[in-house]
Protein backbone atom coordinates (compact mmCIF):
# COMPACT_ATOMS: atom_id res chain seq x y z
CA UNK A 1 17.53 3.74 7.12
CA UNK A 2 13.93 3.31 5.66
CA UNK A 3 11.00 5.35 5.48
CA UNK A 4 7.42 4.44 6.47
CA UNK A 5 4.91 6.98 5.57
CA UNK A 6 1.59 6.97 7.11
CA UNK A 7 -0.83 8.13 4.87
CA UNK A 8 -3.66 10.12 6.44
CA UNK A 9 -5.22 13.02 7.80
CA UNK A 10 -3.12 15.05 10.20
CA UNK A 11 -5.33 14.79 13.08
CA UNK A 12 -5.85 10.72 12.92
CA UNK A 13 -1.78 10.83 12.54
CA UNK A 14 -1.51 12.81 15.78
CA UNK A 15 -4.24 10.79 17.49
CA UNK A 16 -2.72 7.74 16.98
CA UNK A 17 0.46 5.96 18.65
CA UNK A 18 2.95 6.74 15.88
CA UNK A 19 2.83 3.48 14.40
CA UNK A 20 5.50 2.57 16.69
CA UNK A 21 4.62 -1.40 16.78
CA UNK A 22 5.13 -1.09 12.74
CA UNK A 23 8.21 0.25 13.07
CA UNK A 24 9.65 -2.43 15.38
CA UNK A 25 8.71 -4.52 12.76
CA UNK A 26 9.90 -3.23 10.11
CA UNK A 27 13.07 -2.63 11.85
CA UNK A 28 13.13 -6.41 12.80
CA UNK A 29 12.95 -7.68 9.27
CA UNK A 30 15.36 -4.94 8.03
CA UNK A 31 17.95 -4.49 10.45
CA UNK A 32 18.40 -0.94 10.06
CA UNK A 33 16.12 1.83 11.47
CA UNK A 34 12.73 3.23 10.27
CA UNK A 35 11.83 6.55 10.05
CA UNK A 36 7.62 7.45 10.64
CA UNK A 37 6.84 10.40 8.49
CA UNK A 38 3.03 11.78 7.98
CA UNK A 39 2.05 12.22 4.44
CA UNK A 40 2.41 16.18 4.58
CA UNK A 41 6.32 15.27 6.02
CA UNK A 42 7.09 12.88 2.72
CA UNK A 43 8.59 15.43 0.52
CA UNK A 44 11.35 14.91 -1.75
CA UNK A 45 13.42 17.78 -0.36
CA UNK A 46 13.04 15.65 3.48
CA UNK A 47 13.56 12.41 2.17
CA UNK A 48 16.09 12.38 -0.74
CA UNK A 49 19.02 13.79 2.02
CA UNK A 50 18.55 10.85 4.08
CA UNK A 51 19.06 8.59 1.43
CA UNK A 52 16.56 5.86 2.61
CA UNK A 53 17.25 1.94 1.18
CA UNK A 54 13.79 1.09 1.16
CA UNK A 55 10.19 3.01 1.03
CA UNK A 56 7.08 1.76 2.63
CA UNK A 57 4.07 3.43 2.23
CA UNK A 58 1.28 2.99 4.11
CA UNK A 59 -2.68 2.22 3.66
CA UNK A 60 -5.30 4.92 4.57
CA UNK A 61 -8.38 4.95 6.49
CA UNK A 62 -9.62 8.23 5.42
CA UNK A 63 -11.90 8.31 1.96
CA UNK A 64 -9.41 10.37 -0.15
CA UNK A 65 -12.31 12.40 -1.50
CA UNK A 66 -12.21 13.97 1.83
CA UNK A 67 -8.64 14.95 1.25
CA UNK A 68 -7.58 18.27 -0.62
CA UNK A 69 -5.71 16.83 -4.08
CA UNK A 70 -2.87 19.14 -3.18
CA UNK A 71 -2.33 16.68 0.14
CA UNK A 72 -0.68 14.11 -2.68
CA UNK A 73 0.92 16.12 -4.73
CA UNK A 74 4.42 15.67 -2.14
CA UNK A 75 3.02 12.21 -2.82
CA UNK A 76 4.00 11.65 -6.21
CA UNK A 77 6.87 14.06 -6.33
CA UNK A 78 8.64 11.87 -3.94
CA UNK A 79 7.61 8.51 -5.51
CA UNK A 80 8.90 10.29 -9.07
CA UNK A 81 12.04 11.68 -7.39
CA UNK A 82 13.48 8.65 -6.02
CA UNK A 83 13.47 6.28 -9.19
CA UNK A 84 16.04 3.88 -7.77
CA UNK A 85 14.39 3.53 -4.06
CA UNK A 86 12.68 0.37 -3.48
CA UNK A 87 9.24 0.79 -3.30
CA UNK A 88 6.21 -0.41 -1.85
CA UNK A 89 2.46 0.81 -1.39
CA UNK A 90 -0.30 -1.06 0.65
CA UNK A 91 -4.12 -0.52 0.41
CA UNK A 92 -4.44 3.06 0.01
CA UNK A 93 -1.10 3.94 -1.37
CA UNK A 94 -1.53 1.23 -3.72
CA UNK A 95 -4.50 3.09 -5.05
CA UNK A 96 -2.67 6.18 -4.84
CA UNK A 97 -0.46 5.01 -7.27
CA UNK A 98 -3.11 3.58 -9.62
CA UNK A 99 -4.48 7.43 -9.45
CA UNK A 100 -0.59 8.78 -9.79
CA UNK A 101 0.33 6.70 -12.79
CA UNK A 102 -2.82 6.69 -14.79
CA UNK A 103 -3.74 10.44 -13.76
CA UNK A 104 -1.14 12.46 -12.15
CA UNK A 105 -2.48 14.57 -9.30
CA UNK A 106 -1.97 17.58 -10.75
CA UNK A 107 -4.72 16.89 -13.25
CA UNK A 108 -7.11 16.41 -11.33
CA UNK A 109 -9.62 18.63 -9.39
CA UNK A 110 -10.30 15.41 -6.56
CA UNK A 111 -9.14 12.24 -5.96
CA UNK A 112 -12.39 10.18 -6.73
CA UNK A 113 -11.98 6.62 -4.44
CA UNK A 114 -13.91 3.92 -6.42
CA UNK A 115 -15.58 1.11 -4.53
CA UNK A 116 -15.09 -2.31 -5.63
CA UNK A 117 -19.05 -2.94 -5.93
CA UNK A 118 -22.12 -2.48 -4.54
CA UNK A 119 -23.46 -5.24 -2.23
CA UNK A 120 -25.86 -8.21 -3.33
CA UNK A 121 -29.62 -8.19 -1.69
CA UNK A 122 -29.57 -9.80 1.68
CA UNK A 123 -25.56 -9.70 1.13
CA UNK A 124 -24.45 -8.70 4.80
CA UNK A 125 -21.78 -5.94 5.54
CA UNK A 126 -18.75 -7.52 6.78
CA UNK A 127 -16.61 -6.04 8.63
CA UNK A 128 -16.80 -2.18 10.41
CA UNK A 129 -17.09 0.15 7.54
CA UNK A 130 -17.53 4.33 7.58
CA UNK A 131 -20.95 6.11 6.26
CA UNK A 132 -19.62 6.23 2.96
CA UNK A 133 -18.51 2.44 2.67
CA UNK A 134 -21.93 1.01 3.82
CA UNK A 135 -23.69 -0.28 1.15
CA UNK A 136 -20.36 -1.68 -0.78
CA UNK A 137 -18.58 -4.61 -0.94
CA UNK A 138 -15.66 -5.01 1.64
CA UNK A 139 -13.22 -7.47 1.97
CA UNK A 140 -12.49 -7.59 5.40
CA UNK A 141 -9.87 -10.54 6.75
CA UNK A 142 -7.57 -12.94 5.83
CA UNK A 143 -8.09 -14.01 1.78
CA UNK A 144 -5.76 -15.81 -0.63
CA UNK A 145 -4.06 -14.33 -3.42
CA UNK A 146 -2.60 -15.73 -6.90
CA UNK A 147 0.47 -14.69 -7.86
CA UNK A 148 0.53 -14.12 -11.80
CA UNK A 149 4.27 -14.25 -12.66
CA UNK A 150 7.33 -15.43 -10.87
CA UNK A 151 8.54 -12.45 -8.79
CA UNK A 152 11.52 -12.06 -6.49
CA UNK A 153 8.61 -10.41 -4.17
CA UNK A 154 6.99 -14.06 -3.99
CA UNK A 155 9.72 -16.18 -3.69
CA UNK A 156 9.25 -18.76 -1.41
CA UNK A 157 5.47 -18.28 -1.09
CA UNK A 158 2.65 -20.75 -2.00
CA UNK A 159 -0.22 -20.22 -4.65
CA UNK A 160 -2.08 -19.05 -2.93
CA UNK A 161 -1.09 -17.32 -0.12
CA UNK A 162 -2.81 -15.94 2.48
CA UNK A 163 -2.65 -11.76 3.47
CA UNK A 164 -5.02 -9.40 5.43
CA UNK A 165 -7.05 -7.46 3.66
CA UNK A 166 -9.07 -4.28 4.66
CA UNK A 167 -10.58 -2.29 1.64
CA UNK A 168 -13.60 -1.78 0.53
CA UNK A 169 -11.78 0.54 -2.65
CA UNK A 170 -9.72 -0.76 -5.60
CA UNK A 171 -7.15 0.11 -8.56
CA UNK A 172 -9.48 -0.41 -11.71
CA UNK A 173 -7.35 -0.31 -13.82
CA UNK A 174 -3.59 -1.35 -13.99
CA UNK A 175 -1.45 2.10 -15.44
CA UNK A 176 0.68 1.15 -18.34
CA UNK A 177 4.14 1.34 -17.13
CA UNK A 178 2.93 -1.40 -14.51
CA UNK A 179 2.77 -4.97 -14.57
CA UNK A 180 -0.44 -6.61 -12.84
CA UNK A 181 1.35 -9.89 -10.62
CA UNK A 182 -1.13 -11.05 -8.46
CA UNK A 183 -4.84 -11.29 -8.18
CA UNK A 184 -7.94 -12.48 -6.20
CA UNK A 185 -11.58 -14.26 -6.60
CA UNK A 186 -12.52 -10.69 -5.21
CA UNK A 187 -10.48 -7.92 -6.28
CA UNK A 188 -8.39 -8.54 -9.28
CA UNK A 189 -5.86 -5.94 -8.78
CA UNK A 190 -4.40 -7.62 -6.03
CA UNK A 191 -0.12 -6.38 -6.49
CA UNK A 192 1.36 -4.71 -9.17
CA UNK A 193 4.80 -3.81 -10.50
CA UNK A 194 6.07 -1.09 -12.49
CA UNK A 195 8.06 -2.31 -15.79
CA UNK A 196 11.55 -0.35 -15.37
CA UNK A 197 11.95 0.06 -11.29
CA UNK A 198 11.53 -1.56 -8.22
CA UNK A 199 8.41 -0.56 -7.36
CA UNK A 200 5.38 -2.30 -6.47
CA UNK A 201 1.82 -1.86 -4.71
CA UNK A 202 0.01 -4.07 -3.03
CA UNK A 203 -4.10 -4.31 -2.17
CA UNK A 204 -3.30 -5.97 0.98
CA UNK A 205 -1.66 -5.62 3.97
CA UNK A 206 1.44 -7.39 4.46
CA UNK A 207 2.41 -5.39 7.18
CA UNK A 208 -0.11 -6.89 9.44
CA UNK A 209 0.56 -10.73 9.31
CA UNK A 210 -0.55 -12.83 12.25
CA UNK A 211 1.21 -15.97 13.37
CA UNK A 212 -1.06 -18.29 12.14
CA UNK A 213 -0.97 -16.33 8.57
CA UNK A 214 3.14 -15.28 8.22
CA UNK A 215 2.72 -15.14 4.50
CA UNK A 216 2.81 -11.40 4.49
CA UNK A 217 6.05 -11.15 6.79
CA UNK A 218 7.67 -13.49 3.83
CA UNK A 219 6.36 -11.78 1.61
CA UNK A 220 8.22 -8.37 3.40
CA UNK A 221 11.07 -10.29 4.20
CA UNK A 222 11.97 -10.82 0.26
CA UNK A 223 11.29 -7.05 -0.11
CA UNK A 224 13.74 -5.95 2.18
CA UNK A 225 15.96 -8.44 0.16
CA UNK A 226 15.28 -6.74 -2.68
CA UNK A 227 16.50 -3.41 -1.12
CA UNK A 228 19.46 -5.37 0.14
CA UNK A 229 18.35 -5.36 3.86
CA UNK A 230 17.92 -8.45 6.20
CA UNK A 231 17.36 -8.26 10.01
């Protein structure tokens, strides 16, 4: 089994369809089953009984100021608690675990989301944004990425390659235990890697390749390698 969790608020969770046309996919390129969880759900003391092979965790859509800190601190207890559990963040969880490494949750009052920048004059919005994005920069679409080092999570994939992105946020700064190993003209934290365990976020979304860009299902594809899974 693996785990997605969908990060956000409980009532865009229950409004939504469950994620279900993730999970088929995820299931395709693993071969075993995925479990949905919401964030409040992710817990150590649910997960670490199941004994997942893999973690996914999932962007957000939500500014995380609007959350209550106390949302993430299951969060990082379960990222902490399952040291040996292949890991992956997109988007927002990929932030969360810029915030989680190089702050810990529990120190701090709010989660404070930090734009990438503001826009140029006459530089249009692209993209749909919330109130509180207008006015930044978003990337918004398909954009290529550098990898930085030769990783097992790249192999097989050109430089660059091309992945959906949808953020208008960033990590600013890599935590120490991580490795930054891949970057773009726009966002330099583009996927990072911690040092002593298999875990990695990523700014984009892999998770929602398109035919005519399959880079990211590659990209998931050596992932679930890495947990030992292949559909």
């Amino acid at each position: 089994m693996i785990v997605w969790v969908r990060v956000e608020t409980l009532a865009k969770y229950e409004a939504g369809n469950g994620d279900f046309g993730l999970k088929r996919r995820f299931e395709e390129l693993s071969g075993v089953p995925c479990l949905v969880v919401h964030l409040s759900q992710a817990t150590l003391e649910v997960i670490a009984p199941l004994r997942p092979r893999a973690l996914l965790l999932s962007g957000c859509g939500t500014w995380f100021r609007d959350f209550d800190v106390r949302d993430f601190y299951g969060f990082e207890d379960l990222v902490r608690g399952l040291p040996d559990v292949p890991t992956i963040g997109f988007c927002g969880s990929h932030q969360l675990l810029g915030f989680m490494y190089n702050h810990g949750f529990r120190q701090l009052a709010r989660v404070e989301d930090q734009p990438m920048r503001r826009l140029g004059p006459g530089e249009p919005q692209v993209g749909s944004v919330s109130a509180q994005g207008a006015g930044w920069f978003s990337e918004q679409g398909f954009y290529p990425v550098r990898p930085l080092i030769a990783d097992p999570l790249f192999a097989g994939l050109p430089d660059p390659f091309m992945v959906r992105q949808s953020h208008t946020c960033e990590v600013k700064q890599v935590p120490a235990e991580f490795d930054l190993i891949a970057t773009g003209d726009t966002c330099r934290v583009q996927a990072m890697k911690h040092r002593q365990r298999p875990l990695y976020g990523t700014q984009f979304h892999p998770e929602a390749w398109q035919d005519e860009y399959p880079h990211g299902r590659a990209l998931l594809v050596n992932f679930m390698r890495l947990a030992g899974l292949s559909g």
